[in-house]
C-alpha atoms as a PDB file:
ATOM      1  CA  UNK A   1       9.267  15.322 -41.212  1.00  0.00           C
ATOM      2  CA  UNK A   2       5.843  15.235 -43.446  1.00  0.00           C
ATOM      3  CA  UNK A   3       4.744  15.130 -46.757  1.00  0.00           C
ATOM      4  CA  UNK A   4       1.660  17.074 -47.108  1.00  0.00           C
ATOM      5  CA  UNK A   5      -0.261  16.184 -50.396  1.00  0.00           C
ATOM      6  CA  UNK A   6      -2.793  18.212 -51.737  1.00  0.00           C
ATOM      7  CA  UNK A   7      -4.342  15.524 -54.098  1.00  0.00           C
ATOM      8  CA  UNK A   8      -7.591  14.057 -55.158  1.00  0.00           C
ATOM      9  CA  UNK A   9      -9.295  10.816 -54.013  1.00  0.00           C
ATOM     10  CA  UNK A  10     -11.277   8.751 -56.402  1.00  0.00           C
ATOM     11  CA  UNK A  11     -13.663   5.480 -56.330  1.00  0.00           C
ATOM     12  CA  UNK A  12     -12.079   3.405 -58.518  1.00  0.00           C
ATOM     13  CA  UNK A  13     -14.359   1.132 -60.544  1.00  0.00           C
ATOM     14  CA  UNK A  14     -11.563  -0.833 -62.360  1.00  0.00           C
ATOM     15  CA  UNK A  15     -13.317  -3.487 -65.876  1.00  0.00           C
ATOM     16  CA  UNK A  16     -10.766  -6.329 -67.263  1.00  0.00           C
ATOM     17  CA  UNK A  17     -11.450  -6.063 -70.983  1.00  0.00           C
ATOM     18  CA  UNK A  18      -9.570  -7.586 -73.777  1.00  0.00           C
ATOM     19  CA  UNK A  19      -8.499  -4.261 -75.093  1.00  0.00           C
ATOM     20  CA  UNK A  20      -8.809  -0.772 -74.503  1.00  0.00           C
ATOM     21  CA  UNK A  21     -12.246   0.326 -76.383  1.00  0.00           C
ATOM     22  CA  UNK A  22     -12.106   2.324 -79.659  1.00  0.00           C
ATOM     23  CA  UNK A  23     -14.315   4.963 -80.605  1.00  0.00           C
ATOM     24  CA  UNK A  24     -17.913   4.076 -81.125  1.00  0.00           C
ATOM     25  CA  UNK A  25     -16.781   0.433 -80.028  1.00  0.00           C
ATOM     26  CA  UNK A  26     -19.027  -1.716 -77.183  1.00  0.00           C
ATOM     27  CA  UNK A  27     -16.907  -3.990 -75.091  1.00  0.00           C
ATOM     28  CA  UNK A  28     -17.888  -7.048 -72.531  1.00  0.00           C
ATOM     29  CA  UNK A  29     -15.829  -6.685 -69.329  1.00  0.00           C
ATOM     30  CA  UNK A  30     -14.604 -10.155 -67.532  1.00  0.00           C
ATOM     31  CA  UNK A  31     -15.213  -8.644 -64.178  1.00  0.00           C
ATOM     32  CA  UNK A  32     -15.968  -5.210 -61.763  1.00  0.00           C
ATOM     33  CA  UNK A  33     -13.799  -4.494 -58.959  1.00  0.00           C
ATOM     34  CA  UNK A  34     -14.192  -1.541 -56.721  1.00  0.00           C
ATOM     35  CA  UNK A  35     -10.937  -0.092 -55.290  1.00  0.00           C
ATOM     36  CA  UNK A  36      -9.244   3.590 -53.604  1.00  0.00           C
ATOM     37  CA  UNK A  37      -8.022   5.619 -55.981  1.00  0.00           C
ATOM     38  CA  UNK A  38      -7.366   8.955 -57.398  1.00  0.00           C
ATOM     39  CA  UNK A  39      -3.381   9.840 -58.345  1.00  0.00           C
ATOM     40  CA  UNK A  40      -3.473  11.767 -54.607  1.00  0.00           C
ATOM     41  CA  UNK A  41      -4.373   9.072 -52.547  1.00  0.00           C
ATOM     42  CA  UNK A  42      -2.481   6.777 -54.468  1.00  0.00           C
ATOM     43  CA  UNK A  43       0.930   8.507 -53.711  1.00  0.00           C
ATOM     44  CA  UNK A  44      -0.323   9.493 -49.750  1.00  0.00           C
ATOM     45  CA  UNK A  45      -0.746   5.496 -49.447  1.00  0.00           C
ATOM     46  CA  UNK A  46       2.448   4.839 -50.973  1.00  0.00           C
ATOM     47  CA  UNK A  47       4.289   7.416 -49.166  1.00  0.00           C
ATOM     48  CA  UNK A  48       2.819   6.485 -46.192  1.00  0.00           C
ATOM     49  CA  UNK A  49       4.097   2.248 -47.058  1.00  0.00           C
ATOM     50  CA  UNK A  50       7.159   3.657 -47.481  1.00  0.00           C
ATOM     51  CA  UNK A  51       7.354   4.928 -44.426  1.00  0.00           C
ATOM     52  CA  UNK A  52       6.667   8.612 -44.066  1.00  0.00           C
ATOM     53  CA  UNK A  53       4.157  10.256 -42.184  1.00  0.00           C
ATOM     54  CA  UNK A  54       2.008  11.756 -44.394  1.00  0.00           C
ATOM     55  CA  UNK A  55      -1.085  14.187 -44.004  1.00  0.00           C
ATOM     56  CA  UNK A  56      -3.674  14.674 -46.987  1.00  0.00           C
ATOM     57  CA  UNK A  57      -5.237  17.504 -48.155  1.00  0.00           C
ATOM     58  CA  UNK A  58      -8.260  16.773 -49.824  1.00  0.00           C
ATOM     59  CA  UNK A  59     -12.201  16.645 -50.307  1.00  0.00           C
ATOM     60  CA  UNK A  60     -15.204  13.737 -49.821  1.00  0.00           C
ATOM     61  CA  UNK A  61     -18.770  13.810 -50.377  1.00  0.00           C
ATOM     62  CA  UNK A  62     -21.310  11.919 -47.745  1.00  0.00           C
ATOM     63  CA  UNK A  63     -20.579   8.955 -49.889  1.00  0.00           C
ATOM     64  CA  UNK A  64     -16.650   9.070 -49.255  1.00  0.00           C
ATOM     65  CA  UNK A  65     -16.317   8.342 -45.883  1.00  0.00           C
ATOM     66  CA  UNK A  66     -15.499   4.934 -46.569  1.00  0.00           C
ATOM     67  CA  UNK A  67     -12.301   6.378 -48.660  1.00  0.00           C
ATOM     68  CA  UNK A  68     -10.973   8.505 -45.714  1.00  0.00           C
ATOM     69  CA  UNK A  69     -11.441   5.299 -43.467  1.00  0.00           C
ATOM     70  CA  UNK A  70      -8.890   3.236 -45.735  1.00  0.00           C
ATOM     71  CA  UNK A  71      -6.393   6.180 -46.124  1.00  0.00           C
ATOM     72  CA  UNK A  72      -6.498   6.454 -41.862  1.00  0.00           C
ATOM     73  CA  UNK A  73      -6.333   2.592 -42.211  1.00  0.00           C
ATOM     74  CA  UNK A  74      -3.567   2.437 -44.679  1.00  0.00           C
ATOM     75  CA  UNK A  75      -1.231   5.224 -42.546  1.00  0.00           C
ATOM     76  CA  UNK A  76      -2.110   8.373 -43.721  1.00  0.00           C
ATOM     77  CA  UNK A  77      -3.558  10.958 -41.765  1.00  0.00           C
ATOM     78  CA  UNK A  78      -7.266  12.441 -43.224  1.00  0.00           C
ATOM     79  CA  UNK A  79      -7.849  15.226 -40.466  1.00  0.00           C
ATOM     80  CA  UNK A  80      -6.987  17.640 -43.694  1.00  0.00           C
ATOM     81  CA  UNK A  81     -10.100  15.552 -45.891  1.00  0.00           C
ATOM     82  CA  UNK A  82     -12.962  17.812 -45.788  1.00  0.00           C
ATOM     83  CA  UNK A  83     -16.716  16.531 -46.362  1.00  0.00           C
ATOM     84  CA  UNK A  84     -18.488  18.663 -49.050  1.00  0.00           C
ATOM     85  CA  UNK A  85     -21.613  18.403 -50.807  1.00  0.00           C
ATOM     86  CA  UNK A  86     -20.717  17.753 -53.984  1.00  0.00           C
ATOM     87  CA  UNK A  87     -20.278  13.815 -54.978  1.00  0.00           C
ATOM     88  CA  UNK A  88     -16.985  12.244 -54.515  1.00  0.00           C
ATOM     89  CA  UNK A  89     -15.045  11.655 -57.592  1.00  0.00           C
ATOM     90  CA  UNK A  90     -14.936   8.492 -59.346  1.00  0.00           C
ATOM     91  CA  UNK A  91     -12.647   6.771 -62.036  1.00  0.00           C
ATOM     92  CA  UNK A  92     -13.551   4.197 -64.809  1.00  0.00           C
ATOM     93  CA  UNK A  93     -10.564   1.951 -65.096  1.00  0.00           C
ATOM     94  CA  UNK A  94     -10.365  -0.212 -68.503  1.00  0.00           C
ATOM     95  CA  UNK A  95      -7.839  -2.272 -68.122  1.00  0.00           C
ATOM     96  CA  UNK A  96      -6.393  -4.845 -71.258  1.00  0.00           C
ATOM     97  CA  UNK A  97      -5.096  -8.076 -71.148  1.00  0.00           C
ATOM     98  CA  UNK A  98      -1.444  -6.566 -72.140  1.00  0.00           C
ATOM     99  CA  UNK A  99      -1.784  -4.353 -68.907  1.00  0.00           C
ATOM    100  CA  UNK A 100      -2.486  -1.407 -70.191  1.00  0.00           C
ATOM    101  CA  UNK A 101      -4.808   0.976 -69.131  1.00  0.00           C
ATOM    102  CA  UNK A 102      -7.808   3.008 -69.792  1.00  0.00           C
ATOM    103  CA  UNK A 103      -8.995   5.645 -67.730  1.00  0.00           C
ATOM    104  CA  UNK A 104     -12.579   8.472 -67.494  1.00  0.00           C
ATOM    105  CA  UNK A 105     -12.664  10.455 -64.406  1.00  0.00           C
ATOM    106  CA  UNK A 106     -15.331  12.640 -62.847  1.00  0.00           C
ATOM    107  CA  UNK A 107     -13.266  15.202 -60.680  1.00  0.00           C
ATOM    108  CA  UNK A 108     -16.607  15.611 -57.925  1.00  0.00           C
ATOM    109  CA  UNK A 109     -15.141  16.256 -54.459  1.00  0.00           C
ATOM    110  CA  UNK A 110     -12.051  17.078 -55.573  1.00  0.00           C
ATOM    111  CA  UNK A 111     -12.055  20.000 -57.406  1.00  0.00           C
ATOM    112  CA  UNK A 112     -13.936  21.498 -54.739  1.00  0.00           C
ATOM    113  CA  UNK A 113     -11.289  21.745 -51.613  1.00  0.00           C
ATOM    114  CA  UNK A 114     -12.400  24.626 -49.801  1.00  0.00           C
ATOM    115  CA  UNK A 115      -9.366  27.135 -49.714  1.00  0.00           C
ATOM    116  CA  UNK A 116      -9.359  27.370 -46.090  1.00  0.00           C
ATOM    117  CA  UNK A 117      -8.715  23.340 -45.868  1.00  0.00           C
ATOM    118  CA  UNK A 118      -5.233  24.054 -47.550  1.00  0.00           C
ATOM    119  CA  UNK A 119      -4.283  26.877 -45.379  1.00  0.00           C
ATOM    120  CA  UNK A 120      -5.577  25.239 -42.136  1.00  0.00           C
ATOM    121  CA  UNK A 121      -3.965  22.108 -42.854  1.00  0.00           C
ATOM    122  CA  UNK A 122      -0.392  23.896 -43.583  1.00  0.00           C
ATOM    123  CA  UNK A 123      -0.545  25.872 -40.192  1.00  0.00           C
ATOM    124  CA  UNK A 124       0.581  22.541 -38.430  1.00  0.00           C
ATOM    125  CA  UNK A 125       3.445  22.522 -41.481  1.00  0.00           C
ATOM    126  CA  UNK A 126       7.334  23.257 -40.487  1.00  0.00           C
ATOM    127  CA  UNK A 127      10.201  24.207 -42.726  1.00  0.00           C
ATOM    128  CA  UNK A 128      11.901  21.337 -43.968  1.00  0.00           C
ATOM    129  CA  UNK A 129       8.424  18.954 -44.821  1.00  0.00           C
ATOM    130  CA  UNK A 130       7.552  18.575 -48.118  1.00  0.00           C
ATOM    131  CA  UNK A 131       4.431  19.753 -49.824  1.00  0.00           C
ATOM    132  CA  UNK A 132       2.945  17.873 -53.425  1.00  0.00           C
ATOM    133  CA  UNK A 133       0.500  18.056 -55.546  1.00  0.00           C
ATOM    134  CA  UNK A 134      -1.049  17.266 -58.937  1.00  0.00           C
ATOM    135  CA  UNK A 135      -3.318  18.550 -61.425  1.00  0.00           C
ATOM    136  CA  UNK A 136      -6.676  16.546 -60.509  1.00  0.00           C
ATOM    137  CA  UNK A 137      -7.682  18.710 -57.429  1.00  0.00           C
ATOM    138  CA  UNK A 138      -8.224  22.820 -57.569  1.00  0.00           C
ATOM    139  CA  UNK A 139      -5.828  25.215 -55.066  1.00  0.00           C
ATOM    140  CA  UNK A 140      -2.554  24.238 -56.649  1.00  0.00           C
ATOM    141  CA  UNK A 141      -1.640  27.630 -57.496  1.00  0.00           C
ATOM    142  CA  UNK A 142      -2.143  28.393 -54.234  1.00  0.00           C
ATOM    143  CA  UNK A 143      -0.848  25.643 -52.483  1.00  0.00           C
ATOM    144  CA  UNK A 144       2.303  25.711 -54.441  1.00  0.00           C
ATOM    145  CA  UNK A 145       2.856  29.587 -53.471  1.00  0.00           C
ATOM    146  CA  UNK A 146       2.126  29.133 -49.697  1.00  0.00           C
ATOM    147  CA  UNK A 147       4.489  25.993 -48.914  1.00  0.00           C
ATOM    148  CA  UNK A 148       7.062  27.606 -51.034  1.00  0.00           C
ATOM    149  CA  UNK A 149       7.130  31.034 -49.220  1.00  0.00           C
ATOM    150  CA  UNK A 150       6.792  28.511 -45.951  1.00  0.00           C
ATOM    151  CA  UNK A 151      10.062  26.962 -46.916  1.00  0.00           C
ATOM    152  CA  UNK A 152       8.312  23.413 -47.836  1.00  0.00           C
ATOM    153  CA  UNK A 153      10.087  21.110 -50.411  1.00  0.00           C
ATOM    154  CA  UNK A 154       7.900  21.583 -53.293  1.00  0.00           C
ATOM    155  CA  UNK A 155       7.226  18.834 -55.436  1.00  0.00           C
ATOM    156  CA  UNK A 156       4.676  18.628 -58.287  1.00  0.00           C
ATOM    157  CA  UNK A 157       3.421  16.017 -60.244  1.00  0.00           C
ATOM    158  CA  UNK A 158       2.565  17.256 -63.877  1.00  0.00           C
ATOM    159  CA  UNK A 159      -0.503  14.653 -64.291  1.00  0.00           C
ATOM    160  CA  UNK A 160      -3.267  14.373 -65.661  1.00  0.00           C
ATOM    161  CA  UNK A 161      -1.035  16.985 -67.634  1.00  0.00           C
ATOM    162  CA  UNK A 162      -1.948  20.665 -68.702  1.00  0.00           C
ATOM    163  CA  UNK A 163       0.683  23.309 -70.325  1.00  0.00           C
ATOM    164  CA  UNK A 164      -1.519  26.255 -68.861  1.00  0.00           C
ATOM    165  CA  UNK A 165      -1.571  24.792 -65.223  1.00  0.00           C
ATOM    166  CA  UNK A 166       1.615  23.303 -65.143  1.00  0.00           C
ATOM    167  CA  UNK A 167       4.041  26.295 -66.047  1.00  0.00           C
ATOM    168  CA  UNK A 168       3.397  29.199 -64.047  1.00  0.00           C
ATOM    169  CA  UNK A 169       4.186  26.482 -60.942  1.00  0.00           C
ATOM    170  CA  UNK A 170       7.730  26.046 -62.515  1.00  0.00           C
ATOM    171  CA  UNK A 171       9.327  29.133 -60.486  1.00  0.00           C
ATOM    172  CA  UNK A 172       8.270  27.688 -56.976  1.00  0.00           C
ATOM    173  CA  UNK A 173       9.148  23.987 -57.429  1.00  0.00           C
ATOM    174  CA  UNK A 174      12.044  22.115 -56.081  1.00  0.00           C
ATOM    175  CA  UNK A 175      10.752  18.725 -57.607  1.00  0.00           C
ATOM    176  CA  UNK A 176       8.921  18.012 -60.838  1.00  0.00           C
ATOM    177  CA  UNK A 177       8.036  14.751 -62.362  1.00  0.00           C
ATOM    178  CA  UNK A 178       5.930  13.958 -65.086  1.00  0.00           C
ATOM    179  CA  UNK A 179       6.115  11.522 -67.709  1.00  0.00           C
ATOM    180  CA  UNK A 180       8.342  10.831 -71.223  1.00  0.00           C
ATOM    181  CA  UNK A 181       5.069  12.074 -73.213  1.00  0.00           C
ATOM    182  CA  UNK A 182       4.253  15.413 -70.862  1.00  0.00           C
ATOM    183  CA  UNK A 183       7.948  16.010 -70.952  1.00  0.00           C
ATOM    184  CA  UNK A 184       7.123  16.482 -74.969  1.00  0.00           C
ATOM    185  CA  UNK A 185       3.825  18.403 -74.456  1.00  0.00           C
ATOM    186  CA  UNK A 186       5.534  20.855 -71.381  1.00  0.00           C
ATOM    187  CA  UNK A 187       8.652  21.386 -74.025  1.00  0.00           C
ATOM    188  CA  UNK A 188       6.318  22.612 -76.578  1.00  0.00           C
ATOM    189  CA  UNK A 189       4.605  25.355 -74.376  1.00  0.00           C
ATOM    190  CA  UNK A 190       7.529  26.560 -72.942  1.00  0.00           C
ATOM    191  CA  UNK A 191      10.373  25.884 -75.604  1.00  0.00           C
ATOM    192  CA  UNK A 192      12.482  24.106 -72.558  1.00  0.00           C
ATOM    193  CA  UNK A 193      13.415  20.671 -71.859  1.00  0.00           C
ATOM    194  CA  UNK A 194      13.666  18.845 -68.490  1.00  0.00           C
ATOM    195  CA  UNK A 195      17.143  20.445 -68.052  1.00  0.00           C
ATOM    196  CA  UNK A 196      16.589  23.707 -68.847  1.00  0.00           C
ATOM    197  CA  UNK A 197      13.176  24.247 -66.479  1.00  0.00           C
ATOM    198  CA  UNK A 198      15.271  25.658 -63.659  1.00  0.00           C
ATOM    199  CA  UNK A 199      14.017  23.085 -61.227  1.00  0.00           C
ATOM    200  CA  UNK A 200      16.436  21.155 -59.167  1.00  0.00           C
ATOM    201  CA  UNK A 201      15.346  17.795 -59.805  1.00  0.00           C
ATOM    202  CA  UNK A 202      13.314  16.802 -62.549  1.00  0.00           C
ATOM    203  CA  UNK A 203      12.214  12.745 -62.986  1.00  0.00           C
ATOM    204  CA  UNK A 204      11.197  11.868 -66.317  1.00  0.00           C
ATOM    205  CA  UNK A 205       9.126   8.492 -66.457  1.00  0.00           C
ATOM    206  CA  UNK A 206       9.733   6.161 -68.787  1.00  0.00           C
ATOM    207  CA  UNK A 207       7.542   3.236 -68.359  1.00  0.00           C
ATOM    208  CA  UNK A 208       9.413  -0.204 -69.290  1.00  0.00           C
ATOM    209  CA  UNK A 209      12.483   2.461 -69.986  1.00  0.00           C
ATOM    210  CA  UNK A 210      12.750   3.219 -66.520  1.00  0.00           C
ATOM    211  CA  UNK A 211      13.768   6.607 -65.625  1.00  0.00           C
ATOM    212  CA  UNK A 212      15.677   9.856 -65.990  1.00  0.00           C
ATOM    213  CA  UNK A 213      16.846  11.789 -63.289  1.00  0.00           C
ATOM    214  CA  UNK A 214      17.792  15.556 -64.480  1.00  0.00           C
ATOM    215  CA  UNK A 215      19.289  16.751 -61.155  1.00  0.00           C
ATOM    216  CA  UNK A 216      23.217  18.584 -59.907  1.00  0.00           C
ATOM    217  CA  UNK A 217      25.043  15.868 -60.906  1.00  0.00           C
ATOM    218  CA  UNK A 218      23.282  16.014 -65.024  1.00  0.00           C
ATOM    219  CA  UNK A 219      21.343  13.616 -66.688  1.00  0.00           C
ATOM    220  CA  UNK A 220      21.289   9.749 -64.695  1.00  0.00           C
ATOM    221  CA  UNK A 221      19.146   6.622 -65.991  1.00  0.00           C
ATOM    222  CA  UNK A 222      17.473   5.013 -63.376  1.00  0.00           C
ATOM    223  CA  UNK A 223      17.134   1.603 -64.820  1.00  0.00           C
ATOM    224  CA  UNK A 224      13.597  -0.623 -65.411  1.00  0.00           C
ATOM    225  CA  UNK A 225      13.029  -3.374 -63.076  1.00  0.00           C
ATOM    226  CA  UNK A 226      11.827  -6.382 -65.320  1.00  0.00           C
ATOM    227  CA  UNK A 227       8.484  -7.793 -64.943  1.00  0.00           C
ATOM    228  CA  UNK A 228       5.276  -8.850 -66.208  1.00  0.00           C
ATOM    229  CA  UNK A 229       3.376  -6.432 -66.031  1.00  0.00           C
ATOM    230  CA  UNK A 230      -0.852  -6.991 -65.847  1.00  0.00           C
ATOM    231  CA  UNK A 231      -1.614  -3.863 -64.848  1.00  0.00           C
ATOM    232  CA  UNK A 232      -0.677  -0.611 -65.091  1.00  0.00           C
ATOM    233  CA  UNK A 233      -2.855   1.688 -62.630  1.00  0.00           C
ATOM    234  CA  UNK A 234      -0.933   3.615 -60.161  1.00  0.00           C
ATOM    235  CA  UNK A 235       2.344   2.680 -60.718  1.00  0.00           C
ATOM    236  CA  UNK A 236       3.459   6.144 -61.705  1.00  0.00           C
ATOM    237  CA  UNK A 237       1.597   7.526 -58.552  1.00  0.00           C
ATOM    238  CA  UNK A 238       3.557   4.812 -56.423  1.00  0.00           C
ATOM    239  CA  UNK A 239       6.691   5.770 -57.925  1.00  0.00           C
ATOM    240  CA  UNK A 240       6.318   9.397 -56.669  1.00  0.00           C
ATOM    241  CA  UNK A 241       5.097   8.217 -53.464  1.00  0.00           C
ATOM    242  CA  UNK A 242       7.912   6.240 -52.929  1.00  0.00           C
ATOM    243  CA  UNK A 243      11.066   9.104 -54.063  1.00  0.00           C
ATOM    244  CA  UNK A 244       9.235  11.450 -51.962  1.00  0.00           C
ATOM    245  CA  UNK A 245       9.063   9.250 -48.698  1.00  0.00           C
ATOM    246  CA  UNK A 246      12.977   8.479 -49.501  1.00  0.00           C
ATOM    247  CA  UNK A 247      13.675  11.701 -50.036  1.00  0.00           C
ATOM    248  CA  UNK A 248      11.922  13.039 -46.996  1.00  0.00           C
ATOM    249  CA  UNK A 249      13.758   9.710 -44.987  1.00  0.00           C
ATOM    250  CA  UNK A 250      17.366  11.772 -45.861  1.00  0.00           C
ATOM    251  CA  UNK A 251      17.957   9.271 -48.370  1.00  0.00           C
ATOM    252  CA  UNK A 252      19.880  10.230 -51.981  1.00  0.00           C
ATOM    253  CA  UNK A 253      18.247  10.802 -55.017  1.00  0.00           C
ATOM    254  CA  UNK A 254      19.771   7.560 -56.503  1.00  0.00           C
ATOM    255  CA  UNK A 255      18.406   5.374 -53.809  1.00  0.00           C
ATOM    256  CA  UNK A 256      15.404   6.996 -53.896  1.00  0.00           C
ATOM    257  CA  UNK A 257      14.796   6.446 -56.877  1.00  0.00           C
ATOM    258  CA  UNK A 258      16.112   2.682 -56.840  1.00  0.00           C
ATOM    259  CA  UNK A 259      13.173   2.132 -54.404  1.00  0.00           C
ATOM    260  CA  UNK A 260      10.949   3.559 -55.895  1.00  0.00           C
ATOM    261  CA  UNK A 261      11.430   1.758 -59.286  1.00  0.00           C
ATOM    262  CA  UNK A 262      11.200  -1.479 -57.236  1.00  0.00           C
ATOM    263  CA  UNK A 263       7.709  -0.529 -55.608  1.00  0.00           C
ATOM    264  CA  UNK A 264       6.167   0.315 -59.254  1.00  0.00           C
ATOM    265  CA  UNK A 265       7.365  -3.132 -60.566  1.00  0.00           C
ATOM    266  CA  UNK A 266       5.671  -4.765 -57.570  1.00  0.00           C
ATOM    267  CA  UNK A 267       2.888  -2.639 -58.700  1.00  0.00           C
ATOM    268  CA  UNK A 268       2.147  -3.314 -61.870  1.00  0.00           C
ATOM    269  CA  UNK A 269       2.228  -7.075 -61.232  1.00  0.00           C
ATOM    270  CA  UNK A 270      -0.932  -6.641 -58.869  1.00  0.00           C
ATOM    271  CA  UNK A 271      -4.471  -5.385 -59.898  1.00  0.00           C
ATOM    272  CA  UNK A 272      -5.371  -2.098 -58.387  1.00  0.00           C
ATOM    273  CA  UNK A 273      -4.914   0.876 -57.035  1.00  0.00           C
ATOM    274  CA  UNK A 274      -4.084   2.460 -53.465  1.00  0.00           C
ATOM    275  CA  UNK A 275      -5.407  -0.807 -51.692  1.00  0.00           C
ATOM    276  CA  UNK A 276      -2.302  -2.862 -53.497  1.00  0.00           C
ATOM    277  CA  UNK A 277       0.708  -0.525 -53.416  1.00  0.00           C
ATOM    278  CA  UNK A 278       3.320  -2.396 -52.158  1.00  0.00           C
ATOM    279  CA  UNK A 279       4.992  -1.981 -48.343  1.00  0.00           C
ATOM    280  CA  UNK A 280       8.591  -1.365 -47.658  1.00  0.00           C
ATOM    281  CA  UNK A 281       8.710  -5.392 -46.847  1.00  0.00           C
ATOM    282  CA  UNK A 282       7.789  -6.138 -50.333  1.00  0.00           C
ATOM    283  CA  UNK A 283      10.491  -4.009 -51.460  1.00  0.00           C
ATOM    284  CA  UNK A 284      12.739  -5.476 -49.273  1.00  0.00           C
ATOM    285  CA  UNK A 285      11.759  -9.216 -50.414  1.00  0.00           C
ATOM    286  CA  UNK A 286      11.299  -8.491 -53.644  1.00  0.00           C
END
């Protein structure tokens, strides 16, 4: 099968500082590294390491095309990745001694996907693949819609989060993950929790806390794997990569989401984004 993600795709200028800046604060950075990014190709990379075969949906400018060389280079399939005129979108990563992270984004390229990419793209689609998406890209109204009536898997991912974006996809989701803080911020514009959304499976992230899984068989904790971690960045995106490409694989939701929890642990050990998400032999070794 294939997992189709509409999803954004981001220069990633990532600074090692020795905190995350406060307002009106100036900060040295150590050093500048330059990596892929953006949550979409994040998970298309990591979906693709775990093994599926997965096609993104998605928007350059001119001065991207080194981007949709790494994703073809990396697995994924970019014959969806349309080149625009407007700039390709870029993220400023902070990242802190402790790990944690930071993060401005200018959207560019990728709130700017022509329509007619989306529906082109999902023309090659059959029922049974899996469609995803996430709220740093335009179309995902639409794209939700059109791989739902196709008979797609639908799975969302409720970040960067917004109330107003987020809930009229609810009806046409099979899959829905977010994290322990959006869970809060989606139950106070809709008055439901994670079990009461009326979506099959719902993963709630829970950083060093693991994960809940609110699926048929109730409420499961997916347990932490324990590491250092030194950087944060992309770990939830490799997470969701990872379920999805299990999921899509035949594999259970449990196992699925044992993998994945080992992938983002690998993750967050390593500094960067797409071009350090870990491969199925990492997993496996790790």
């Amino acid at each position: 099968m294939t997992i189709w993600n509409l999803g954004g795709i981001n220069a990633d200028y990532v600074y090692s500082v020795p905190h995350i800046p406060t307002p009106g604060e100036t900060l040295d950075g150590s050093n500048r590294r330059v990596f892929l990014g953006g949550k979409g190709a994040n998970m298309s990379v990591a979906a693709a390491r775990a093994g599926a075969h997965v096609c993104h949906i998605g928007a350059v400018g001119s001065d991207g095309r080194w981007a949709v060389d790494r994703l073809m280079e990396y697995g994924v399939d970019p014959r969806a990745i349309e080149e625009i005129e407007t700039d390709t979108a870029h993220a400023m990563v902070f990242v802190a001694e402790d790990g944690e992270n930071g993060i401005v984004v200018y959207p560019g390229a990728n709130r700017e996907i022509p329509e007619q990419t989306l529906k082109q793209a999902l023309t090659q689609a059959e029922s049974g693949d899996w469609f995803v998406t996430q709220n740093e890209v335009n179309l995902q109204t639409a794209g939700v819609k059109l791989a739902y009536d196709m008979g797609l898997n639908v799975a969302y991912a409720a970040a960067p989060f917004d109330a107003k974006s987020t809930e009229p996809l609810l009806p046409f989701l099979h899959f829905l993950i977010l994290n322990e803080i959006e869970a809060k911020q989606l139950k106070a514009a809709t008055g439901k929790g994670p079990s009461e959304l009326n979506v099959k499976d719902v993963i709630v992230t829970k950083g060093g806390d693991g994960a809940i899984w609110f699926g048929p068989k109730g409420q499961v904790h997916i347990p932490p794997v324990p590491v250092r971690p030194v950087d944060t960045t992309g770990a939830g995106d490799t997470f969701t990569g990872y379920v999805l490409a299990g999921l899509d694989r035949g594999q259970p939701m449990e196992q699925a989401l044992a993998t994945a929890a080992k992938a983002a642990a690998i993750m967050v050990t390593r500094h960067g984004t797409a071009d350090v998400i870990p491969d199925l032999k990492d997993v496996a070794n790790f």
